[in-house]
C-alpha atoms as a PDB file:
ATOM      1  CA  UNK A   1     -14.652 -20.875  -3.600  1.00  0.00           C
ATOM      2  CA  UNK A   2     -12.113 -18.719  -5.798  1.00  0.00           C
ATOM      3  CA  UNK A   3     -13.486 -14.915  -5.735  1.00  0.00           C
ATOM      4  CA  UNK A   4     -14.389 -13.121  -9.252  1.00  0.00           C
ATOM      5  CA  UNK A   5     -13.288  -9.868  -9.907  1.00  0.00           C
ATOM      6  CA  UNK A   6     -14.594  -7.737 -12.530  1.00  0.00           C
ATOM      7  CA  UNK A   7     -11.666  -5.470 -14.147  1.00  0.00           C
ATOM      8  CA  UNK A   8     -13.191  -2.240 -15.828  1.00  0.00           C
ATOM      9  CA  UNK A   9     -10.689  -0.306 -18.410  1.00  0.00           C
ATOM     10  CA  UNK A  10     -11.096   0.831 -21.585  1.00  0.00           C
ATOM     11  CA  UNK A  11      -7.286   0.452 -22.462  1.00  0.00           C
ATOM     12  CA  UNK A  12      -6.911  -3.555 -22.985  1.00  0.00           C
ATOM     13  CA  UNK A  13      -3.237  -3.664 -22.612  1.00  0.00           C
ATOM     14  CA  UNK A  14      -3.795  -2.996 -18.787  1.00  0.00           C
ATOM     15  CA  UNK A  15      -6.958  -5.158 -18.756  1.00  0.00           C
ATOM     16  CA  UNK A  16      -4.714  -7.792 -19.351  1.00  0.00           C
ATOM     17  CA  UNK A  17      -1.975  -6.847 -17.680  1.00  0.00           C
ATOM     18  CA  UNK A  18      -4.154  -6.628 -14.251  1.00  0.00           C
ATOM     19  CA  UNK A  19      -5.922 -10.037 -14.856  1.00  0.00           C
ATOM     20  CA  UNK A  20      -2.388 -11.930 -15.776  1.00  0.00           C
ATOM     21  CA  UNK A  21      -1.451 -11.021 -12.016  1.00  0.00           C
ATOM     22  CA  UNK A  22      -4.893 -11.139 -10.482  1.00  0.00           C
ATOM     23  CA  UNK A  23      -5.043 -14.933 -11.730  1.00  0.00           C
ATOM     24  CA  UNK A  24      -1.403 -15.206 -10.841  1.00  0.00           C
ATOM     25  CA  UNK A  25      -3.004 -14.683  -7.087  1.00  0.00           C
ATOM     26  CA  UNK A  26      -5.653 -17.233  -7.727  1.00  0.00           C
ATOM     27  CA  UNK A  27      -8.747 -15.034  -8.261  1.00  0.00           C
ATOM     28  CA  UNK A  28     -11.136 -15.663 -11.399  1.00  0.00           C
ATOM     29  CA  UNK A  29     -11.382 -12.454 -13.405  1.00  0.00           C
ATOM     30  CA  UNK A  30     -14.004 -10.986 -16.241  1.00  0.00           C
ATOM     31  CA  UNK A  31     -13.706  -7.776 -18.203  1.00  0.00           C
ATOM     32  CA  UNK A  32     -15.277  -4.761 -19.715  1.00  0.00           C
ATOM     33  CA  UNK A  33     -14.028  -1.842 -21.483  1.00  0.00           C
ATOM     34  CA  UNK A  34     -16.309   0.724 -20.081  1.00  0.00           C
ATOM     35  CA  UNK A  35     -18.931   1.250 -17.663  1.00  0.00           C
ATOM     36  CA  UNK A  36     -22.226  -0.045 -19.212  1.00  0.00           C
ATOM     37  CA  UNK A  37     -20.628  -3.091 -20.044  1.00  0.00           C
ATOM     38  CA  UNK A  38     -19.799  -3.358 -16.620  1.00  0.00           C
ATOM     39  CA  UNK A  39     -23.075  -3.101 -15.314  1.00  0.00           C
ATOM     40  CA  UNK A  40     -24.066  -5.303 -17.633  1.00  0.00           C
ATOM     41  CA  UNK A  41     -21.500  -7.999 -16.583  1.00  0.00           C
ATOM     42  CA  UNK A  42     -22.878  -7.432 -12.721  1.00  0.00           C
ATOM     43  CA  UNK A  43     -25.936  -8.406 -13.473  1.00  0.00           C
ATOM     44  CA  UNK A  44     -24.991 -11.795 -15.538  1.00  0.00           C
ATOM     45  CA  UNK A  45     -22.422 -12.600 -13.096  1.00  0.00           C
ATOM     46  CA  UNK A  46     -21.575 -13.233  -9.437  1.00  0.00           C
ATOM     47  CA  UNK A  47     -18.910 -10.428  -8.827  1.00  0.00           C
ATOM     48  CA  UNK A  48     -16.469 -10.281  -5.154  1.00  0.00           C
ATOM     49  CA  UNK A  49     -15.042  -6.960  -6.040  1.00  0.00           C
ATOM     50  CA  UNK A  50     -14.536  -4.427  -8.765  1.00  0.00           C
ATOM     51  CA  UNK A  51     -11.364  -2.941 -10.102  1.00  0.00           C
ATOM     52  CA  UNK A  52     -12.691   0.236 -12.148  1.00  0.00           C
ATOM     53  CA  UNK A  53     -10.975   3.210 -14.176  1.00  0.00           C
ATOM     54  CA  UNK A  54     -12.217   6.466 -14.339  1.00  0.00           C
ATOM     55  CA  UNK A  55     -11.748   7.679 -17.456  1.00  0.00           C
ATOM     56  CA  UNK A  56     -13.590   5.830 -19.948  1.00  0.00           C
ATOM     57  CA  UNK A  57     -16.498   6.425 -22.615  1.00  0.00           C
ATOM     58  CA  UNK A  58     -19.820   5.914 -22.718  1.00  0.00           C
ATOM     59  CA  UNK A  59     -19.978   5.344 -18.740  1.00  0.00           C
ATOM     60  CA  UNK A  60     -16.880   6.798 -16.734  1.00  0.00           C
ATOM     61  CA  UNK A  61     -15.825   5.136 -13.436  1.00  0.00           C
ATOM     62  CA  UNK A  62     -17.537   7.744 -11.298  1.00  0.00           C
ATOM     63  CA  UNK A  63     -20.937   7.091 -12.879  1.00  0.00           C
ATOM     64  CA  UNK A  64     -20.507   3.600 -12.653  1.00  0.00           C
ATOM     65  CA  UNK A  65     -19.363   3.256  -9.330  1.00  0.00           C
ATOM     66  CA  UNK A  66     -22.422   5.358  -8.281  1.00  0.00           C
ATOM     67  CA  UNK A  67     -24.807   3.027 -10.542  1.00  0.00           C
ATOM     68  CA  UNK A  68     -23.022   0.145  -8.703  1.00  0.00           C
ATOM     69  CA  UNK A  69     -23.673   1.608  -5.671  1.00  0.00           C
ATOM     70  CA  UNK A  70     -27.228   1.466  -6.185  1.00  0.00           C
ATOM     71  CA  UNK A  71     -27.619  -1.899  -5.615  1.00  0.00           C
ATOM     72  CA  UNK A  72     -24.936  -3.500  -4.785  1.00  0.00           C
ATOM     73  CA  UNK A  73     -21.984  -3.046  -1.658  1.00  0.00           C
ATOM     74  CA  UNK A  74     -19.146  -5.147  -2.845  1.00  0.00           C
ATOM     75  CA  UNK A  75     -15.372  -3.446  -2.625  1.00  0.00           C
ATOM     76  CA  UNK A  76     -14.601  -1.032  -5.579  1.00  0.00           C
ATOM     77  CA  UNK A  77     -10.821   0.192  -6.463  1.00  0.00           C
ATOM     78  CA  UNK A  78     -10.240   2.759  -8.783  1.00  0.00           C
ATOM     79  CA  UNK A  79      -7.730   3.016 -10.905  1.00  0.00           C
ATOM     80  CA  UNK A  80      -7.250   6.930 -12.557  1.00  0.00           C
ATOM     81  CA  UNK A  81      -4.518   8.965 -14.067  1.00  0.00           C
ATOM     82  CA  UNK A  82      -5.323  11.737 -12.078  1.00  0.00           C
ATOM     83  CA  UNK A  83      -3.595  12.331  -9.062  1.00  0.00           C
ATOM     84  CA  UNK A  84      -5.227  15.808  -7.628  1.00  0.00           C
ATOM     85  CA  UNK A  85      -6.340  15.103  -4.061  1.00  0.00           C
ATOM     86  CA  UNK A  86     -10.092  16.257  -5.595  1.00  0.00           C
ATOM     87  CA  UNK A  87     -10.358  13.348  -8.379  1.00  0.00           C
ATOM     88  CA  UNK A  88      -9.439  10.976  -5.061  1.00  0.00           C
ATOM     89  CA  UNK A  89     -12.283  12.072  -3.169  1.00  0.00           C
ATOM     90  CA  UNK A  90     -14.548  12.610  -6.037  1.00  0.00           C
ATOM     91  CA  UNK A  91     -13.711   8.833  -6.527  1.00  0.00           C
ATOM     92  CA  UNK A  92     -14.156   7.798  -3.406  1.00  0.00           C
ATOM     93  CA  UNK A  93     -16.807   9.978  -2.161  1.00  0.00           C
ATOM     94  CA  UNK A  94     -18.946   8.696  -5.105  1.00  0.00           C
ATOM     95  CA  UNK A  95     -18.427   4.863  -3.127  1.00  0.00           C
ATOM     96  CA  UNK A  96     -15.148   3.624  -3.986  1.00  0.00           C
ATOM     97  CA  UNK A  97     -13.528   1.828  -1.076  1.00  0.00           C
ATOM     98  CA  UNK A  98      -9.917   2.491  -2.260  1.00  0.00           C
ATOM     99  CA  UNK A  99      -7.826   5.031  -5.298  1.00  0.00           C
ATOM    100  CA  UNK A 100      -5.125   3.852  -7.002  1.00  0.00           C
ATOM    101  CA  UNK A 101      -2.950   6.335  -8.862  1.00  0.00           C
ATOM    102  CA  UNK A 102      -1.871   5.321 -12.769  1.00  0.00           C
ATOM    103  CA  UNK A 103       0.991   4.389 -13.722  1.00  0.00           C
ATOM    104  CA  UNK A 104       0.685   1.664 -10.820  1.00  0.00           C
ATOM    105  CA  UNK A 105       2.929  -1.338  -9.910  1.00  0.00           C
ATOM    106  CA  UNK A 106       0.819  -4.690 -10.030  1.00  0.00           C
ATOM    107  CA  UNK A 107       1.887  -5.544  -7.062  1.00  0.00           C
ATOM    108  CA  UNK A 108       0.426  -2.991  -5.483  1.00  0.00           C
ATOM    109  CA  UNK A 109      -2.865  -3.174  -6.845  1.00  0.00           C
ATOM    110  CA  UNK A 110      -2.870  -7.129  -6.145  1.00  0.00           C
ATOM    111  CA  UNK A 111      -1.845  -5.969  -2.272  1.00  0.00           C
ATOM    112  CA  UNK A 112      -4.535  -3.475  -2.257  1.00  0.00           C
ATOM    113  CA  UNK A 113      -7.344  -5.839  -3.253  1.00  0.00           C
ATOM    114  CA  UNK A 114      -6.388  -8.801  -0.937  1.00  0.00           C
ATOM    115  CA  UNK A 115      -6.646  -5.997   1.639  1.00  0.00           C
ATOM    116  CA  UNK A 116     -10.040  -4.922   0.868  1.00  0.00           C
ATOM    117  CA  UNK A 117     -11.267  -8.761   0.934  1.00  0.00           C
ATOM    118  CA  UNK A 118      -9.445  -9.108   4.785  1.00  0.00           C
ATOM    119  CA  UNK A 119     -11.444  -6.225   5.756  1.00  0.00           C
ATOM    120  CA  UNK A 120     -14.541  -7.767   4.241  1.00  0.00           C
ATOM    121  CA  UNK A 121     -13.697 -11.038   6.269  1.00  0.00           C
ATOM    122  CA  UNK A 122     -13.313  -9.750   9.378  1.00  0.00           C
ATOM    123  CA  UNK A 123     -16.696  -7.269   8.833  1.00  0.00           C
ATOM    124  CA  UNK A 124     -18.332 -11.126   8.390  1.00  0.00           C
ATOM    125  CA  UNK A 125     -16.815 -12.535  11.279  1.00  0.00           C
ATOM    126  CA  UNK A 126     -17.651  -9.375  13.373  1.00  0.00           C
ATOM    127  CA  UNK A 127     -20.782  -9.607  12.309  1.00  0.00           C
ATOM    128  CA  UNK A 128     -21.200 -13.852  13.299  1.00  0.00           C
ATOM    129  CA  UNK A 129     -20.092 -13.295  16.687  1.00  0.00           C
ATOM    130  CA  UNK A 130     -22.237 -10.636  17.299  1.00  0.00           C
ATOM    131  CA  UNK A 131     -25.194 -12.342  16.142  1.00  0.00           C
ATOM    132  CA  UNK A 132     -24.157 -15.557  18.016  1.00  0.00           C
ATOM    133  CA  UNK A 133     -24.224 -13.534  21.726  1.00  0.00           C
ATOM    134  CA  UNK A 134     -26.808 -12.718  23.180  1.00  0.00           C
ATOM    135  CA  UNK A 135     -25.854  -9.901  26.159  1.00  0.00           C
ATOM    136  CA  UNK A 136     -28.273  -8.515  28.330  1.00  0.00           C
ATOM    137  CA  UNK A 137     -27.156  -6.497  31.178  1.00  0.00           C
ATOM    138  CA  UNK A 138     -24.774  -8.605  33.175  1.00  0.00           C
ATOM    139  CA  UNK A 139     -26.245 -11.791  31.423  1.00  0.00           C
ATOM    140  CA  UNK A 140     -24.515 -13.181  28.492  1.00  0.00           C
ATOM    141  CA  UNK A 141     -25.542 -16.129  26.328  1.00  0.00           C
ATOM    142  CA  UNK A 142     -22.835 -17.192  23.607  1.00  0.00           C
ATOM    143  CA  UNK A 143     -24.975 -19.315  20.991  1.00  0.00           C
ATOM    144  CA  UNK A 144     -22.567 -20.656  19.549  1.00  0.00           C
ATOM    145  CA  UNK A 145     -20.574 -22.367  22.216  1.00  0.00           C
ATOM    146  CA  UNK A 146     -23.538 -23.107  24.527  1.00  0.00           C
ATOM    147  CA  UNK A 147     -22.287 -20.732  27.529  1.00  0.00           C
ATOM    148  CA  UNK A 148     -23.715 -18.665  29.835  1.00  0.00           C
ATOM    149  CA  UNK A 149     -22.178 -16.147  32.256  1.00  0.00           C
ATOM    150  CA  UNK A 150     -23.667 -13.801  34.598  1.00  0.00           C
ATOM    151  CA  UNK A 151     -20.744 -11.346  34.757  1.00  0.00           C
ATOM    152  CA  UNK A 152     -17.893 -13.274  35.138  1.00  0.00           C
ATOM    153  CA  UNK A 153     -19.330 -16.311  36.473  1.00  0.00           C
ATOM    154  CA  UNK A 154     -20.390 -19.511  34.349  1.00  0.00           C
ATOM    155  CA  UNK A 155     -23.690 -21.146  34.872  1.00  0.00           C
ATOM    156  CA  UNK A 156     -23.545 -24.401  34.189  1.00  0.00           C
ATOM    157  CA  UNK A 157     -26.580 -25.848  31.880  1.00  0.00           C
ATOM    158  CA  UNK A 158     -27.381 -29.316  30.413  1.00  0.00           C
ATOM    159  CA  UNK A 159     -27.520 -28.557  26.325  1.00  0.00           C
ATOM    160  CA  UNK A 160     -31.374 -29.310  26.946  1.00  0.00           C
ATOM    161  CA  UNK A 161     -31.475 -26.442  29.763  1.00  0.00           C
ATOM    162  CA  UNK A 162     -29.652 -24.030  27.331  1.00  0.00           C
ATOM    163  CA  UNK A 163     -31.953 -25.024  24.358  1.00  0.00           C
ATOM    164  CA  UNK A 164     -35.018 -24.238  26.930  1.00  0.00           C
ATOM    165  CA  UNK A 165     -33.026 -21.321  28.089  1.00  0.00           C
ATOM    166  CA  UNK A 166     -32.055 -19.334  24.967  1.00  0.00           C
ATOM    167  CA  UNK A 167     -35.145 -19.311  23.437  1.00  0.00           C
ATOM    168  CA  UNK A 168     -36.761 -16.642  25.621  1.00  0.00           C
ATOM    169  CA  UNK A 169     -33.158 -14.825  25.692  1.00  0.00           C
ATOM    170  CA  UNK A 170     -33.534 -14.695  21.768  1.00  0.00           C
ATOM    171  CA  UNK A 171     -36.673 -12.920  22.209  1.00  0.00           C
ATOM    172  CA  UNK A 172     -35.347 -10.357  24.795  1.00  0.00           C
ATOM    173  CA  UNK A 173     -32.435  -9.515  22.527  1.00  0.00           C
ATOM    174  CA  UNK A 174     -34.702  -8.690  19.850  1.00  0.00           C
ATOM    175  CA  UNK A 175     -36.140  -5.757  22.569  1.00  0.00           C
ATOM    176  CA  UNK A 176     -32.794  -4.255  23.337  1.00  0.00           C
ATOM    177  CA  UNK A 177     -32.495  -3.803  20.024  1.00  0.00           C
ATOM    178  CA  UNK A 178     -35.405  -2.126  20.064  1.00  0.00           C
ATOM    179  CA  UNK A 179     -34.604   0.669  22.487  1.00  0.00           C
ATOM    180  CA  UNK A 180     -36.931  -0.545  25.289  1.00  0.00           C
ATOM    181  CA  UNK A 181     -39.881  -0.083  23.167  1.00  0.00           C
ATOM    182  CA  UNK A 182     -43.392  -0.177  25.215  1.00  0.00           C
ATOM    183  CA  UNK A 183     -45.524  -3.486  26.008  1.00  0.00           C
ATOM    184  CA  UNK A 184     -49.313  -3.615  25.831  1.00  0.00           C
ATOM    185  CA  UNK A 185     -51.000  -6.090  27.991  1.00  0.00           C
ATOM    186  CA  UNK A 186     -54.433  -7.586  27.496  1.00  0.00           C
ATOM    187  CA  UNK A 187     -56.347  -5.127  29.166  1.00  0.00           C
ATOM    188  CA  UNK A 188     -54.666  -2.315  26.388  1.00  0.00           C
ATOM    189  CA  UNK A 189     -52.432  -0.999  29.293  1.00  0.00           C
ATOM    190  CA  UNK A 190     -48.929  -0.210  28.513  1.00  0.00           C
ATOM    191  CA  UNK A 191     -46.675  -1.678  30.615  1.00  0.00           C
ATOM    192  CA  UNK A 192     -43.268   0.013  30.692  1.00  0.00           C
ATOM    193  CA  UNK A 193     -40.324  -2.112  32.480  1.00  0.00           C
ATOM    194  CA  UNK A 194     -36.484  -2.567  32.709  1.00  0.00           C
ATOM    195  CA  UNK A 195     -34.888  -5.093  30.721  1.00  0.00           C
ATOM    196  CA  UNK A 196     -33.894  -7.201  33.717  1.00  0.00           C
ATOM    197  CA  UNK A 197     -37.844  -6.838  35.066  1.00  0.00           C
ATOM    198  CA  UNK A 198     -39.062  -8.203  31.694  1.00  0.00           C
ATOM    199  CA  UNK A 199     -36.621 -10.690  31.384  1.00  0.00           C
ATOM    200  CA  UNK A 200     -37.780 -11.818  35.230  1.00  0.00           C
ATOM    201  CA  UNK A 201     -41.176 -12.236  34.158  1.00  0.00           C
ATOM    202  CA  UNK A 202     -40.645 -14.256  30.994  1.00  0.00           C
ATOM    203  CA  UNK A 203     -39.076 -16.535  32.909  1.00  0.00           C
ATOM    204  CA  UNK A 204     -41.084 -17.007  36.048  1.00  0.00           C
ATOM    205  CA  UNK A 205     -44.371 -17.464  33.532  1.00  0.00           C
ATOM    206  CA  UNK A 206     -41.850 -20.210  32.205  1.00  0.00           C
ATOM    207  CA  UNK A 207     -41.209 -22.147  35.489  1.00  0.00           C
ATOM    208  CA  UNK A 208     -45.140 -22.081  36.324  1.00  0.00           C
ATOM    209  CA  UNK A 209     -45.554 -23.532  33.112  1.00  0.00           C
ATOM    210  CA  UNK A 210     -43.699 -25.948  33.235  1.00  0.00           C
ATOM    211  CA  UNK A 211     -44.372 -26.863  36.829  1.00  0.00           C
ATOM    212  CA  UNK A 212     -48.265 -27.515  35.064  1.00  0.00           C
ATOM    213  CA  UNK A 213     -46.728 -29.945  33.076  1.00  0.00           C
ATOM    214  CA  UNK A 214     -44.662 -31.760  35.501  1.00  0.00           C
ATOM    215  CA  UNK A 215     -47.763 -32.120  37.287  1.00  0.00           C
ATOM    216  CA  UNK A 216     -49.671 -33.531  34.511  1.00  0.00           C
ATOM    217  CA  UNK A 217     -46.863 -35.991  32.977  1.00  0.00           C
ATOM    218  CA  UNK A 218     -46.890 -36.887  36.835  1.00  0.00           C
ATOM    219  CA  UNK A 219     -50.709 -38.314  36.556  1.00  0.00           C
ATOM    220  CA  UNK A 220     -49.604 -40.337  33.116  1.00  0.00           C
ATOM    221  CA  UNK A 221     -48.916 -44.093  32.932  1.00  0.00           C
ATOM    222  CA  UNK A 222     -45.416 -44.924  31.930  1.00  0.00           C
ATOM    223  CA  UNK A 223     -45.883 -45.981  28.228  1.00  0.00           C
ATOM    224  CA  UNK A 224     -46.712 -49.970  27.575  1.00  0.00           C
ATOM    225  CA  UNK A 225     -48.913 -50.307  30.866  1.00  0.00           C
END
């Protein structure tokens, strides 16, 4: 899917002149000439990143980028005349990701933004991985792959035995994430143990489990007896 980026400038002849190159790089592009437009544009339209000037009326860049901010996380350049090391972070104190300097060379600014969507890739794929391992202690479960490793040794499962497996291992990564919060029995006691103790009993409870149903699929007649 192409990414859509929203260019923000109340002087058109560089509105253009960023969206010639822009869709030179194959992104999609839409316009407005100050900020309220912008916002309005957000909110009709599925935006990937906003290239935004500071000096405009109505709405300058710095308001708008703070209004954006509000809501919404995507990558914001600015673009500004000013050059002072205070209106760069003014700009991006207020929750610009990156400052270009006018007069600018396109190629720069088409450098800068394919830059600030690598950055947002790799946050994603950070972010995958992470959620697709599960590590506690010495024991790590990668979802994804269907491995598990107690330190650096690989237990071998059947996909069925990791399905059976993970599930419980799910739960327990939820509670490290949870800063070893307190568990109340039935009785209203709190019980207060180490990940590896908990972890222990959720899975002996498991095995007698399912040793009662062994027993009981043991007592059935095969089916069409």
């Amino acid at each position: 899917m192409r990414r859509k980026i929203l260019i923000v400038d109340d002087d058109k002849e560089i509105r253009k002149l960023v969206e010639i190159y822009l869709r030179n790089e194959g992104f999609d592009t839409i316009t407005a000439s100050d900020g309220i437009e912008a916002i309005e544009k957000l909110q009709d339209n599925e935006i990937d990143m906003v290239v935004l000037d500071i000096m405009m009326p109505r709405m300058d860049g710095i308001q708008t980028c703070m209004k954006i901010r509000e809501t919404n996380h995507i990558p914001i350049l600015m673009l500004s005349a000013k050059t002072e090391d205070m209106d760069k972070i003014l700009g991006l104190t207020s929750g610009a990701d990156d400052y270009l300097a006018k007069p600018f060379n396109p190629l720069e600014l088409v450098a800068r933004v394919k830059s600030q969507f690598r950055r947002q890739d790799m946050f994603k794929t950070e972010k995958r991985k992470d959620e697709s391992l599960i590590a506690i202690h010495d024991l790590e479960i990668h979802v994804d792959s269907h491995e598990v490793y107690v330190g650096t040794k690989k237990v071998k499962l059947t996909p069925t035995e990791f399905d059976i497996f993970e599930v419980p291992c799910s739960k327990m990564k939820g509670i490290v994430m949870k800063n070893r919060k307190k568990y109340t029995n039935t009785f209203g006691k709190k019980l207060i143990m180490n990940l590896k103790t908990r972890l222990w009993f959720i899975f002996e409870s498991f095995v007698k489990k399912l040793k009662k149903i062994r027993v009981i699929l043991c007592t059935l007649k095969p089916c069409g007896e």
